[in-house]
PDB file of N, CA and C in Angstrom:
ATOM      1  N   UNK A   1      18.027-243.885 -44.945  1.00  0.00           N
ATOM      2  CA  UNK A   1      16.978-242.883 -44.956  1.00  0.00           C
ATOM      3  C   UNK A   1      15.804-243.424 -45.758  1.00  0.00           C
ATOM      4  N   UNK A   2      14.624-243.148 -45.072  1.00  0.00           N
ATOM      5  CA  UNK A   2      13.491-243.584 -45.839  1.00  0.00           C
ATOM      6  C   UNK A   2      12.212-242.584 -46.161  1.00  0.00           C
ATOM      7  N   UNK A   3      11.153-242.703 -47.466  1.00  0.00           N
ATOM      8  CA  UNK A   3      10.709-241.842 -47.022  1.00  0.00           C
ATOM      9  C   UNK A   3       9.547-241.291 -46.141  1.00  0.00           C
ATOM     10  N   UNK A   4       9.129-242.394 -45.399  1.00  0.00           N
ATOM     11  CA  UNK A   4       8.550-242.068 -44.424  1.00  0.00           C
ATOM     12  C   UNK A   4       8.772-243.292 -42.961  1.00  0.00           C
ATOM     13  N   UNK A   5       8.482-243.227 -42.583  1.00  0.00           N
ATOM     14  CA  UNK A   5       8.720-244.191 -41.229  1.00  0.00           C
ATOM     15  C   UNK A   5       7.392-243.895 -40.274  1.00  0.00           C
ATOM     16  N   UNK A   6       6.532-245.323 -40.358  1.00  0.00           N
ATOM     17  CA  UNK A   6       5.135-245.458 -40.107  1.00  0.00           C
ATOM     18  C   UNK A   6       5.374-245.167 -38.267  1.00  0.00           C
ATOM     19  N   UNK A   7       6.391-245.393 -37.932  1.00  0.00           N
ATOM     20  CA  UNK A   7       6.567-245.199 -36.187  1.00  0.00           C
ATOM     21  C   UNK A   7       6.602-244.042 -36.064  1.00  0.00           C
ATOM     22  N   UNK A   8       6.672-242.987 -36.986  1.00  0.00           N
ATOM     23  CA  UNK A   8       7.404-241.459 -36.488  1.00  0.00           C
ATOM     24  C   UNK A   8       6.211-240.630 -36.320  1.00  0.00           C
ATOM     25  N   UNK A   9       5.850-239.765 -35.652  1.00  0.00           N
ATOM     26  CA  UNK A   9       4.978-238.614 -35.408  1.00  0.00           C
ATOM     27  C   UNK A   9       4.956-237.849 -36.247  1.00  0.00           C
ATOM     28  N   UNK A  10       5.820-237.322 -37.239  1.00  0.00           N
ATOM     29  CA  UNK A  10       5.884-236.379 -37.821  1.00  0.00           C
ATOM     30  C   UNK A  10       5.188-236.916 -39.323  1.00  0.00           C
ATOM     31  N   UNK A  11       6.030-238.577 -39.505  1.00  0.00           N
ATOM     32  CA  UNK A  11       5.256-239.028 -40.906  1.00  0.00           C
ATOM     33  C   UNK A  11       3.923-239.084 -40.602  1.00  0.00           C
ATOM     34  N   UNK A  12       3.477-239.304 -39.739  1.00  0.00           N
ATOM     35  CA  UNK A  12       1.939-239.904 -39.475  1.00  0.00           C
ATOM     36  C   UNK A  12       1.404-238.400 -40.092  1.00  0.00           C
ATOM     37  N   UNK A  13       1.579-237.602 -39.231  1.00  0.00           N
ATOM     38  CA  UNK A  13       0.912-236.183 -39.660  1.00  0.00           C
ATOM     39  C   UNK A  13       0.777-236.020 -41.408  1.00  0.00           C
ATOM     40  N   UNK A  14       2.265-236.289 -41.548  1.00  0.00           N
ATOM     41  CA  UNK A  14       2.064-235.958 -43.119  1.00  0.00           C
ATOM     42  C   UNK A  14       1.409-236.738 -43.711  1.00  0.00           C
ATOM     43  N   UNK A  15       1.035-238.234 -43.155  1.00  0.00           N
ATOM     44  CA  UNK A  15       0.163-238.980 -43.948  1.00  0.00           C
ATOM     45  C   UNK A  15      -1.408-239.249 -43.938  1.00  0.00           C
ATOM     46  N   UNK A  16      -1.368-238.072 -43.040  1.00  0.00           N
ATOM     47  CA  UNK A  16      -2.989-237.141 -42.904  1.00  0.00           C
ATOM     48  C   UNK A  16      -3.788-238.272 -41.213  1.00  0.00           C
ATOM     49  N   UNK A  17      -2.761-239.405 -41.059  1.00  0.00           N
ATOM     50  CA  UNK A  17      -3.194-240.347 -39.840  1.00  0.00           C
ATOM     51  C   UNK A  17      -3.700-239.473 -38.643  1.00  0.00           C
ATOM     52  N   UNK A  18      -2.843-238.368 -38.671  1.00  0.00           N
ATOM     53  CA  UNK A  18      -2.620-237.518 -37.006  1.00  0.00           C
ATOM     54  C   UNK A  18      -3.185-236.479 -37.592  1.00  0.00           C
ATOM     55  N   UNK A  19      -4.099-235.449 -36.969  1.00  0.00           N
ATOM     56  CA  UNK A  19      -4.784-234.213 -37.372  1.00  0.00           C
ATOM     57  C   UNK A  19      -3.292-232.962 -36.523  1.00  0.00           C
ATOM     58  N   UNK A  20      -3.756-232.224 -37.697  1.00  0.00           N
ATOM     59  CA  UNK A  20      -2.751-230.955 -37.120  1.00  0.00           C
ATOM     60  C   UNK A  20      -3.140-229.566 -37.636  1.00  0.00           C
ATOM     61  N   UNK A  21      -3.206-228.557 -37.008  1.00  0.00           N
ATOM     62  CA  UNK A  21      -2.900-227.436 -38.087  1.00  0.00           C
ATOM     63  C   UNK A  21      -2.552-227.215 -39.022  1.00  0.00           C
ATOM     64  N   UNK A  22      -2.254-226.927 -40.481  1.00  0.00           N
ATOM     65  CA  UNK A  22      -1.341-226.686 -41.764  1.00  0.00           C
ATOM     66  C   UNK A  22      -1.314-225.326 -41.352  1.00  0.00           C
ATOM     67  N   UNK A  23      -0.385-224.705 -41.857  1.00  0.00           N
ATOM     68  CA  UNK A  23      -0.351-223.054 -41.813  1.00  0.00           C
ATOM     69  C   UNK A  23       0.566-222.756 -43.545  1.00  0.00           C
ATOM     70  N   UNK A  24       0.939-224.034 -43.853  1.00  0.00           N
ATOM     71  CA  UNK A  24       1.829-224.309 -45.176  1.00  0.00           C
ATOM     72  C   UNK A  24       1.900-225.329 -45.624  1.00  0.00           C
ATOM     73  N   UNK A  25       2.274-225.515 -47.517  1.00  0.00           N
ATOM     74  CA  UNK A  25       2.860-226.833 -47.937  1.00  0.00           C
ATOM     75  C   UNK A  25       3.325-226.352 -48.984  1.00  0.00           C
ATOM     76  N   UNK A  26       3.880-227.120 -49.559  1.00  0.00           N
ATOM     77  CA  UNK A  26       4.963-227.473 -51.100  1.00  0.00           C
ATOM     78  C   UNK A  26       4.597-229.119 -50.915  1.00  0.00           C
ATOM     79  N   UNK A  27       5.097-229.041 -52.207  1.00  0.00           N
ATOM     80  CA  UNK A  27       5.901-231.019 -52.473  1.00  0.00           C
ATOM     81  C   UNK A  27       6.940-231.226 -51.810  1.00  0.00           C
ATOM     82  N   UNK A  28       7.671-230.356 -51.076  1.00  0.00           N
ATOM     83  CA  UNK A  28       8.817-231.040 -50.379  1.00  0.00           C
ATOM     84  C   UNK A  28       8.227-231.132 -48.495  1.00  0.00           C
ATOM     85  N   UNK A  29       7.538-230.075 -48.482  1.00  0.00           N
ATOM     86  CA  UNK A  29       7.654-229.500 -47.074  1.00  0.00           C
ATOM     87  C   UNK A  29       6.071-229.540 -46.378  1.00  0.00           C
ATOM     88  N   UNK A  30       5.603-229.777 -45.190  1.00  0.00           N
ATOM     89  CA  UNK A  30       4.672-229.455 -44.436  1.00  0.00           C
ATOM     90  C   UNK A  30       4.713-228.335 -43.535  1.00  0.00           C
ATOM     91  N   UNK A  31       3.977-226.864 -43.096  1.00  0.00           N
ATOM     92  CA  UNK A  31       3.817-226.398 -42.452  1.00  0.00           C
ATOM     93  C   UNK A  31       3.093-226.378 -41.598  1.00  0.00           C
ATOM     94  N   UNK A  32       3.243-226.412 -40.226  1.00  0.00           N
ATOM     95  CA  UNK A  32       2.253-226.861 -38.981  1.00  0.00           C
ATOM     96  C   UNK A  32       2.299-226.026 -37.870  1.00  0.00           C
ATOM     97  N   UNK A  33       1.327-225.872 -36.745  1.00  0.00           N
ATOM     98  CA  UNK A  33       1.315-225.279 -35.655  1.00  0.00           C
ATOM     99  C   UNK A  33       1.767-226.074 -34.605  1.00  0.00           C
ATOM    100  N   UNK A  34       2.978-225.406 -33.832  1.00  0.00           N
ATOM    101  CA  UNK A  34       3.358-226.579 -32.669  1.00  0.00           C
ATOM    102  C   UNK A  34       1.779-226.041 -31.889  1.00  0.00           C
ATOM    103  N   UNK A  35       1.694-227.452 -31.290  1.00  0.00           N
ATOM    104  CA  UNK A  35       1.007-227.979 -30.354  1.00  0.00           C
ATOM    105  C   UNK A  35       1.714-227.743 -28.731  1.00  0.00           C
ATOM    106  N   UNK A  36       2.816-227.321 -28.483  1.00  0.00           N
ATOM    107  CA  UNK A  36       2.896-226.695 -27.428  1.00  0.00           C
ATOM    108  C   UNK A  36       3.832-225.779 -27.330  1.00  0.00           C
ATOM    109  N   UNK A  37       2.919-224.408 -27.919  1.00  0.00           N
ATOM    110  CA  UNK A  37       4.082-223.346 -28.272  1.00  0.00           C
ATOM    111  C   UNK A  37       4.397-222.895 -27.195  1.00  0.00           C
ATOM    112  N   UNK A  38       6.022-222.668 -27.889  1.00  0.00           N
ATOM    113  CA  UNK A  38       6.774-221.657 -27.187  1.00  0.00           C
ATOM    114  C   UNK A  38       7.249-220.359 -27.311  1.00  0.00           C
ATOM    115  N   UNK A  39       5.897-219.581 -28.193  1.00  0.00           N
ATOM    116  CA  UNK A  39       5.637-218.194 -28.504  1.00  0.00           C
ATOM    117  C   UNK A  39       4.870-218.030 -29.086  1.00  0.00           C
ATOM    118  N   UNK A  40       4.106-216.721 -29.127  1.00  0.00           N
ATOM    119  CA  UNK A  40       2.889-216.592 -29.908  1.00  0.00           C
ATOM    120  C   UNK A  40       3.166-217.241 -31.037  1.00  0.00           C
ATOM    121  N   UNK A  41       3.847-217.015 -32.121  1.00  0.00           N
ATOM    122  CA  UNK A  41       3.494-218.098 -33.118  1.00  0.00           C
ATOM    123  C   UNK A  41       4.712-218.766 -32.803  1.00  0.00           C
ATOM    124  N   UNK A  42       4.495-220.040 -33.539  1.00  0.00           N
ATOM    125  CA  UNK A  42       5.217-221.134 -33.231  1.00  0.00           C
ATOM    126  C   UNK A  42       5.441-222.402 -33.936  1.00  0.00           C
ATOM    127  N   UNK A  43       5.747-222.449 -35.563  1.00  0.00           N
ATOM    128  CA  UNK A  43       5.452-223.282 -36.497  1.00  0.00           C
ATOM    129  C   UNK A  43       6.109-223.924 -36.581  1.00  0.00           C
ATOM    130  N   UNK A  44       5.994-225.248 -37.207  1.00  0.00           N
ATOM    131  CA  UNK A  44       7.064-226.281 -37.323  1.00  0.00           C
ATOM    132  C   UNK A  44       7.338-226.797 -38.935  1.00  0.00           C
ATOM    133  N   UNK A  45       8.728-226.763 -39.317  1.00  0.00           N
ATOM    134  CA  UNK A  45       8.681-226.873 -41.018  1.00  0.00           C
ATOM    135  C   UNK A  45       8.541-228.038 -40.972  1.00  0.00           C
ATOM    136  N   UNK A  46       8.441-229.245 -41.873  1.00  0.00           N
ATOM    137  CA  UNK A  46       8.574-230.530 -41.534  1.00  0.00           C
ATOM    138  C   UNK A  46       8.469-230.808 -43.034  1.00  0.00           C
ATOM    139  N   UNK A  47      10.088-231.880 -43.714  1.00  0.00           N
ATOM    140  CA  UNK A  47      10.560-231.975 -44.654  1.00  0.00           C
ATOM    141  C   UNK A  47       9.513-233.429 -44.945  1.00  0.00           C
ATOM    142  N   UNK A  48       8.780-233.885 -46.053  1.00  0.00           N
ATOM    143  CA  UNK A  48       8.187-234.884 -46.641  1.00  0.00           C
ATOM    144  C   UNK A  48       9.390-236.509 -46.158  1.00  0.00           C
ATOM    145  N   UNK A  49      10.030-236.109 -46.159  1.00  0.00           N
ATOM    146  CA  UNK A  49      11.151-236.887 -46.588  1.00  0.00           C
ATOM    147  C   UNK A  49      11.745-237.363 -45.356  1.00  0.00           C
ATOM    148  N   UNK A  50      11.200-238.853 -44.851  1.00  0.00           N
ATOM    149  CA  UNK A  50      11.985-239.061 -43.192  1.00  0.00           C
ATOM    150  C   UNK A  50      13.597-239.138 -43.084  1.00  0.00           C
ATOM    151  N   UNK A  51      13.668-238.487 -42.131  1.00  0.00           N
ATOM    152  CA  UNK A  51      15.190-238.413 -41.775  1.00  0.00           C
ATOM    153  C   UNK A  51      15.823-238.086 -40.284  1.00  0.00           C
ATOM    154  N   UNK A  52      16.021-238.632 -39.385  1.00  0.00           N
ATOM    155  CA  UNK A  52      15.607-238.598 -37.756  1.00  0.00           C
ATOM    156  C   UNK A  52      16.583-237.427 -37.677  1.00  0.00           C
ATOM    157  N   UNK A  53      17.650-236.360 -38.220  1.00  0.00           N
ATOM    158  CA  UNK A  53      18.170-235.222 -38.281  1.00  0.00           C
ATOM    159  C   UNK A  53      18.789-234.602 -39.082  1.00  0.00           C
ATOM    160  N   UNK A  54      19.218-233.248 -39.106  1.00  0.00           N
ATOM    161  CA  UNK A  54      19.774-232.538 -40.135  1.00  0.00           C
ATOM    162  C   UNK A  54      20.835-233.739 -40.404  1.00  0.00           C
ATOM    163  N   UNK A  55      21.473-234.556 -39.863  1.00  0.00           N
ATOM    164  CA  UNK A  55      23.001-235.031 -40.358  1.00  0.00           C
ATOM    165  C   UNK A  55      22.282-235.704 -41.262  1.00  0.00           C
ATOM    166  N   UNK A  56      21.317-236.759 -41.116  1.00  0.00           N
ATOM    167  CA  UNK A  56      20.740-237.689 -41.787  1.00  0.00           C
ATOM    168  C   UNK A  56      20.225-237.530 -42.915  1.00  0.00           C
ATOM    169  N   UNK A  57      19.257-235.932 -42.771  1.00  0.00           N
ATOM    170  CA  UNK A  57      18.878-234.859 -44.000  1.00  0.00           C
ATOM    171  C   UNK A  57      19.698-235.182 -44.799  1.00  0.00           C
ATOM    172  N   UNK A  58      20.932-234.571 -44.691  1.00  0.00           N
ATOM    173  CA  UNK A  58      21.600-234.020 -45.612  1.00  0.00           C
ATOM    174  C   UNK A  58      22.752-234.504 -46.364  1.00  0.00           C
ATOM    175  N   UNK A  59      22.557-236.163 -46.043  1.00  0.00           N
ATOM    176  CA  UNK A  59      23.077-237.103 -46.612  1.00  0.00           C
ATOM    177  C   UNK A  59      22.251-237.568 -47.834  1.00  0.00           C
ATOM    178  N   UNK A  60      20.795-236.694 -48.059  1.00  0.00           N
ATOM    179  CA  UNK A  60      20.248-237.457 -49.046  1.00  0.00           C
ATOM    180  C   UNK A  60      20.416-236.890 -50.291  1.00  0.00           C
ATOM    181  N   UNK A  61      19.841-237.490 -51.490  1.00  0.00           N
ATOM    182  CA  UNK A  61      20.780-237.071 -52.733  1.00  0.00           C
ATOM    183  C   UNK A  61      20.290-235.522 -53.691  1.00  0.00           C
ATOM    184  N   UNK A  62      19.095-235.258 -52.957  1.00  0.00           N
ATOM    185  CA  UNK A  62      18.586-233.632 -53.323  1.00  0.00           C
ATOM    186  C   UNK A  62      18.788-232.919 -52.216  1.00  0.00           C
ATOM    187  N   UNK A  63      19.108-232.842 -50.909  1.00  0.00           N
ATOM    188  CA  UNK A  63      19.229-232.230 -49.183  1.00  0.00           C
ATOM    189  C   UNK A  63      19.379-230.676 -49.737  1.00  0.00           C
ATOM    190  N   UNK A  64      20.321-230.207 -50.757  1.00  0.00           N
ATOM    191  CA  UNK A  64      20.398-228.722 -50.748  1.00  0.00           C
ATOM    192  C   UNK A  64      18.752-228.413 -50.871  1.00  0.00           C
ATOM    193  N   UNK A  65      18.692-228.513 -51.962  1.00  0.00           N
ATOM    194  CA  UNK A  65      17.076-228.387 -52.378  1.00  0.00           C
ATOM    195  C   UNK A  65      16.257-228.525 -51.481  1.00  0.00           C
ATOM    196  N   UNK A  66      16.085-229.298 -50.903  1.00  0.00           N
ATOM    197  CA  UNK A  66      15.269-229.934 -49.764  1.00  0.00           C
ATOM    198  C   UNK A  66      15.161-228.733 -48.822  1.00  0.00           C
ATOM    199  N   UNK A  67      16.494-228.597 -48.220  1.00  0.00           N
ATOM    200  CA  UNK A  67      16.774-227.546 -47.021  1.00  0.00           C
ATOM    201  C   UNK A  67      16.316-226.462 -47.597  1.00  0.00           C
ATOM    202  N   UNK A  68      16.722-225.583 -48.731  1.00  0.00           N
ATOM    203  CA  UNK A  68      16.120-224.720 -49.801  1.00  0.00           C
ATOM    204  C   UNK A  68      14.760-224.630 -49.281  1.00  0.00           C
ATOM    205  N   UNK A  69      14.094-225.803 -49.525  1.00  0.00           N
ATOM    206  CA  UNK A  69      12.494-225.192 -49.680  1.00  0.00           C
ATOM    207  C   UNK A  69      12.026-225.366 -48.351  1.00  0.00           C
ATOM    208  N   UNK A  70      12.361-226.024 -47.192  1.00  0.00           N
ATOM    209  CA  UNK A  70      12.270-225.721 -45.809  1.00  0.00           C
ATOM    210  C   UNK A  70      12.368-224.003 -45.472  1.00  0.00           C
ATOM    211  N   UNK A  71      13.681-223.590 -45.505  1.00  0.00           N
ATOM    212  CA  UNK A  71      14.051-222.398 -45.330  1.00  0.00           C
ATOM    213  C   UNK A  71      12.672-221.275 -45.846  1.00  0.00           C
ATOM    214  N   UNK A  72      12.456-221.275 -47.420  1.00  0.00           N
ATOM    215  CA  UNK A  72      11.310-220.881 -47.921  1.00  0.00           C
ATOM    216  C   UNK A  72      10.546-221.123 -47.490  1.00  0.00           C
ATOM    217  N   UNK A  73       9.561-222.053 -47.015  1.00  0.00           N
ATOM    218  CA  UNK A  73       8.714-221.801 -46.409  1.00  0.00           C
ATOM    219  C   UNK A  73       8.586-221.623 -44.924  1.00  0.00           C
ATOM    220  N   UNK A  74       9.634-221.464 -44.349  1.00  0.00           N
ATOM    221  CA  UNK A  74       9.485-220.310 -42.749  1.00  0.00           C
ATOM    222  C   UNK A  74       9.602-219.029 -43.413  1.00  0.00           C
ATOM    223  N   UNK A  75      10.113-218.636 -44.439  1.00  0.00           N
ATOM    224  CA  UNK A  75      10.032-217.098 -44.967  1.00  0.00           C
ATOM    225  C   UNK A  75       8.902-216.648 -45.984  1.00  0.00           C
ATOM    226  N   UNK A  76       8.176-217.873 -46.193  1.00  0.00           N
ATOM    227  CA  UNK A  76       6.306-217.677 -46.638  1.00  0.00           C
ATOM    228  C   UNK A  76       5.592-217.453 -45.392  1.00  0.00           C
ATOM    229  N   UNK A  77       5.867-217.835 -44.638  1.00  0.00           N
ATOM    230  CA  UNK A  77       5.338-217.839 -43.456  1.00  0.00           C
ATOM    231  C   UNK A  77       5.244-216.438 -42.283  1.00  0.00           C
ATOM    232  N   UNK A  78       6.484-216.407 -42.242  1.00  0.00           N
ATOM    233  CA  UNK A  78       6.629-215.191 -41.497  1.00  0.00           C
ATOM    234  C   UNK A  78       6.730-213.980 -42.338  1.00  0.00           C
ATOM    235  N   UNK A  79       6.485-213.918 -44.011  1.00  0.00           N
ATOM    236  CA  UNK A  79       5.976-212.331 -44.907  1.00  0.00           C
ATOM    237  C   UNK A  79       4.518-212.729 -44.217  1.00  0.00           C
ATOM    238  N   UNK A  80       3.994-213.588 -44.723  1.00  0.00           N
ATOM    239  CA  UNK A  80       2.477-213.956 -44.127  1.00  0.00           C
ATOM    240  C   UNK A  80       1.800-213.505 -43.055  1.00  0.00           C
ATOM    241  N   UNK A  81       2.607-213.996 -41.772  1.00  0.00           N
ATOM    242  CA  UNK A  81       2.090-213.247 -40.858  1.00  0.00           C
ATOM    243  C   UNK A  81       2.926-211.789 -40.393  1.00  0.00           C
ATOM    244  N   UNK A  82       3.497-211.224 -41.103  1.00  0.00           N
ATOM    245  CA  UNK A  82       3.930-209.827 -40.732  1.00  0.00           C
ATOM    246  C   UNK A  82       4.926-209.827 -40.322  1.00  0.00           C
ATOM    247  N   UNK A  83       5.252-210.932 -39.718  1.00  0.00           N
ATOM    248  CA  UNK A  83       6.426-210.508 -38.630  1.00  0.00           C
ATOM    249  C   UNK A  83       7.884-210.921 -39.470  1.00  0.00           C
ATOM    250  N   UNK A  84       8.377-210.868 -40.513  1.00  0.00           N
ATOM    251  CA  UNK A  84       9.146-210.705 -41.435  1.00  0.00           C
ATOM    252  C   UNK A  84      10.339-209.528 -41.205  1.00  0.00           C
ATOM    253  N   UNK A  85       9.510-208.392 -40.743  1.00  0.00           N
ATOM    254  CA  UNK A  85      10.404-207.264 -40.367  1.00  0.00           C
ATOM    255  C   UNK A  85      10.610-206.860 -38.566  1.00  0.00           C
ATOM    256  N   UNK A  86       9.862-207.717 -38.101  1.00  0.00           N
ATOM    257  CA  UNK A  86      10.096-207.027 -36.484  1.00  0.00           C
ATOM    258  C   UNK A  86      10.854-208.208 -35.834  1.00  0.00           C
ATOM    259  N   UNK A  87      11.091-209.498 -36.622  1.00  0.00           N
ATOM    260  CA  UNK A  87      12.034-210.159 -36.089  1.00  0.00           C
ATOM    261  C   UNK A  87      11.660-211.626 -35.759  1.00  0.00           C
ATOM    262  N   UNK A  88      12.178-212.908 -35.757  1.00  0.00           N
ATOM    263  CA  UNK A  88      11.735-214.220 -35.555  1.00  0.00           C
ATOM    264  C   UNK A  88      13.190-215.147 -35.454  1.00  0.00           C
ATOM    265  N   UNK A  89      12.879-216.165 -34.962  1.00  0.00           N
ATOM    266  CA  UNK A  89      13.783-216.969 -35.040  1.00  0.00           C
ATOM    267  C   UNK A  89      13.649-218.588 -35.345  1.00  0.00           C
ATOM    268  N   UNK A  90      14.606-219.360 -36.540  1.00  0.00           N
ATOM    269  CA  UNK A  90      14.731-220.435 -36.582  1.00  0.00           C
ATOM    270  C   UNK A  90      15.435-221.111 -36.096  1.00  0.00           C
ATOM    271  N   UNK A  91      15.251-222.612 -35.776  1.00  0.00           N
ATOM    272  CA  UNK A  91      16.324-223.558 -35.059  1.00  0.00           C
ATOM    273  C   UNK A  91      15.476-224.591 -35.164  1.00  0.00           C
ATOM    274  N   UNK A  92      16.724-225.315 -35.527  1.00  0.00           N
ATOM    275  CA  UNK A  92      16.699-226.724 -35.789  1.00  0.00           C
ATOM    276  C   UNK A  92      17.430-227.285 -34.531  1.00  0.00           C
ATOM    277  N   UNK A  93      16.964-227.986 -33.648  1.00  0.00           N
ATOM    278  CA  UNK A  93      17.071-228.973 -32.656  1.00  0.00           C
ATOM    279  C   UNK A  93      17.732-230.402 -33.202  1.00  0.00           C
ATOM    280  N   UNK A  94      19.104-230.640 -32.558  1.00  0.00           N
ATOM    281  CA  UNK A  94      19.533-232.054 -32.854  1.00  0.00           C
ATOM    282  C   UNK A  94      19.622-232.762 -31.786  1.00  0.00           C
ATOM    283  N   UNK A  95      19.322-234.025 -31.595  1.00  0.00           N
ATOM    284  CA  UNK A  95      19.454-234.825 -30.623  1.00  0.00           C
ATOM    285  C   UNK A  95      19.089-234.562 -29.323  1.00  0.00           C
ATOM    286  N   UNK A  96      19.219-235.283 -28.037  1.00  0.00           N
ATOM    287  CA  UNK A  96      18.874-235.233 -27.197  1.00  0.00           C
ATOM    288  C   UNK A  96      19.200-233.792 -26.289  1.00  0.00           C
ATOM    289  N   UNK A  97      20.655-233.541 -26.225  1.00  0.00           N
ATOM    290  CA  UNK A  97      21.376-232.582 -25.467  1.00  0.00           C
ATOM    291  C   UNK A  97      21.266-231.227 -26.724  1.00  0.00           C
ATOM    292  N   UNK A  98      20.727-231.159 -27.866  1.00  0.00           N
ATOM    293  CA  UNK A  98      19.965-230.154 -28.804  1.00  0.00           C
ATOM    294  C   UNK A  98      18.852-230.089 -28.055  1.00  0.00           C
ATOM    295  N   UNK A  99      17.943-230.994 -27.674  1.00  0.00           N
ATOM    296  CA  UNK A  99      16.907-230.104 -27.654  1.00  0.00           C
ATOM    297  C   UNK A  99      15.447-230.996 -28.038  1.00  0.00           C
ATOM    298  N   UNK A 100      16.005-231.959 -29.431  1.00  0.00           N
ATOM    299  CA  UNK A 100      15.122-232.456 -30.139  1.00  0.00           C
ATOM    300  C   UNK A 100      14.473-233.441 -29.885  1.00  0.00           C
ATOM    301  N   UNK A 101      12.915-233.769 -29.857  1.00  0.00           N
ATOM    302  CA  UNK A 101      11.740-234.494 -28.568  1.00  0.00           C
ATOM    303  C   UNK A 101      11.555-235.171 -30.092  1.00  0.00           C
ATOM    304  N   UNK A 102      11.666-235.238 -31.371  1.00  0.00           N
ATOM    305  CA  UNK A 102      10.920-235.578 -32.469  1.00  0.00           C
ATOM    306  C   UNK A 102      12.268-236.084 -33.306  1.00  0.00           C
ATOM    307  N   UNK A 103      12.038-237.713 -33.573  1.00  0.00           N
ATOM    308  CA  UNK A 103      13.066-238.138 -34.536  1.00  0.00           C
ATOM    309  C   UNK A 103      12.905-237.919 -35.797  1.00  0.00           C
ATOM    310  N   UNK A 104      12.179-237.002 -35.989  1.00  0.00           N
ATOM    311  CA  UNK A 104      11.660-236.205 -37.895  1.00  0.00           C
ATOM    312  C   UNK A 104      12.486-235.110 -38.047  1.00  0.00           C
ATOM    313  N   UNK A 105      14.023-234.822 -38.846  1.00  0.00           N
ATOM    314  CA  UNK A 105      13.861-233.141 -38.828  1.00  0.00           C
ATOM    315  C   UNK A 105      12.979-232.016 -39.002  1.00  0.00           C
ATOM    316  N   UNK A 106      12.652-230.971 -38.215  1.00  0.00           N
ATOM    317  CA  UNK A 106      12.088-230.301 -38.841  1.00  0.00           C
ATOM    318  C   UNK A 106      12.464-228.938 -38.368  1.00  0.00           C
ATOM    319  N   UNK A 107      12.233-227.670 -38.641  1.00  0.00           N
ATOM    320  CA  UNK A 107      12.659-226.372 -38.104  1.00  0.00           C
ATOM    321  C   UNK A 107      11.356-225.593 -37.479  1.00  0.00           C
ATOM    322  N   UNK A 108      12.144-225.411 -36.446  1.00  0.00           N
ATOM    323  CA  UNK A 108      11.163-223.945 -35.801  1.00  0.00           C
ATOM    324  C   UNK A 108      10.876-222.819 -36.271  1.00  0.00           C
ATOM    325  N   UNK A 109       9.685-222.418 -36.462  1.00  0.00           N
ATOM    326  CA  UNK A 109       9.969-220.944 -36.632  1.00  0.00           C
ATOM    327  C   UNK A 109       8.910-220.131 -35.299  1.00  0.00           C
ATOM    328  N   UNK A 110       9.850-219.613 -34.352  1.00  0.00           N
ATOM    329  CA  UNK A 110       9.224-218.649 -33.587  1.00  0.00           C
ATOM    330  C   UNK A 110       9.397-217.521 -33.322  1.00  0.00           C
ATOM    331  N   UNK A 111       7.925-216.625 -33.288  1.00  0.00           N
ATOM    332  CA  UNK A 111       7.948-214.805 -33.227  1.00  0.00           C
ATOM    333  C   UNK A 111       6.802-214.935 -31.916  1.00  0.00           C
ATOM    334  N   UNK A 112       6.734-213.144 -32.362  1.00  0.00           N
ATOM    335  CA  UNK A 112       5.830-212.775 -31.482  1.00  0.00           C
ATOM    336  C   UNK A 112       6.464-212.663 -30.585  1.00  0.00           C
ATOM    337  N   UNK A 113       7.697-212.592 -29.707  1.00  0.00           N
ATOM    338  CA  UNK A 113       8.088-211.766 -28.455  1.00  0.00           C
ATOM    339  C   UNK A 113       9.340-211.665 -28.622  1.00  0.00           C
ATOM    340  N   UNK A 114       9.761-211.119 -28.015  1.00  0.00           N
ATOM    341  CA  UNK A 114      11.390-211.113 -28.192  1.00  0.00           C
ATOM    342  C   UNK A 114      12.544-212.276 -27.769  1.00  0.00           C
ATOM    343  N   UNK A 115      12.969-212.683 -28.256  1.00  0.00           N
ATOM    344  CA  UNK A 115      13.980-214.184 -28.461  1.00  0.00           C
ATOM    345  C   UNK A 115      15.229-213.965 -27.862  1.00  0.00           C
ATOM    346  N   UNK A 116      15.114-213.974 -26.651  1.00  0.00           N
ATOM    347  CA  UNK A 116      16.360-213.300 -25.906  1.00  0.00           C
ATOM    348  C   UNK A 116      17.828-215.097 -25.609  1.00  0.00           C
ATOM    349  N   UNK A 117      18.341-214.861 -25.091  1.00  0.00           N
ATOM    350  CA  UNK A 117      19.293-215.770 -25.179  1.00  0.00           C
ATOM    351  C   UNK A 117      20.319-215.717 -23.639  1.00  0.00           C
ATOM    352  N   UNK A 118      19.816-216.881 -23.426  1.00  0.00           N
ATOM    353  CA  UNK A 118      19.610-218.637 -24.241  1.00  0.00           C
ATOM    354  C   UNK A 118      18.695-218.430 -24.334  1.00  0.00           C
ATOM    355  N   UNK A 119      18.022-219.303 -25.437  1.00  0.00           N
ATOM    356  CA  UNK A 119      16.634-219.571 -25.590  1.00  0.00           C
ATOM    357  C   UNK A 119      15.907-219.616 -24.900  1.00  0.00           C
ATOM    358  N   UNK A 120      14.215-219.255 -24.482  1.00  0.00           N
ATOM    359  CA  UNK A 120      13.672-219.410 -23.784  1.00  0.00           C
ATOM    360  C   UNK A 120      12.265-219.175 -23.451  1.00  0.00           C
TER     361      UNK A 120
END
């Protein structure tokens, strides 16, 4: 695990290379607007710290903490924009047959319509 990886999309962003939305930050964490949402809002947490998935995350030697302040800030986020009480959903995407297009962990947070299941 390293902490950034100059090939990855997600470090670039954090290293201000790639322009993005912020909607959030800490020292651990970036908050961003996906770029091709899949609901009215549609943010992406994204941990400082490269790690191509949660397994990889959470092999590192602070990961509780880490995950900690991820979690916190999708729940700065969504008191922020209101939708705290009418309902949202997180997910973390692993690997290919997960879901996950981005070798950076990072978590979803999407509201704004109803999150019916399967995902969609």
């Amino acid at each position: 695990m390293t902490r950034s990886d100059p090939d990855c999309l997600f470090c670039r962003i954090l290293q201000g290379e790639i322009p993005a939305t912020v909607l959030g930050r800490s020292d651990r964490s970036l908050v961003i607007a996906d770029i091709a949402p899949q609901a009215p809002l549609h943010a992406l947490v994204i941990p400082r710290r490269h790690a191509v998935d949660i397994g990889a995350f959470m092999a590192g030697s602070d990961a509780e903490a880490e995950l900690a302040d991820l979690i916190a800030q999708a729940l700065a986020l969504a008191k922020e924009k209101k939708i705290d009480r009418t309902g949202y959903r997180l997910a973390i995407n692993t690997g290919s047959d997960g879901g996950q297009t981005v070798g950076h962990l990072h978590i979803h947070l999407l509201a704004g319509r109803p999150m019916g299941w399967p995902p969609g």
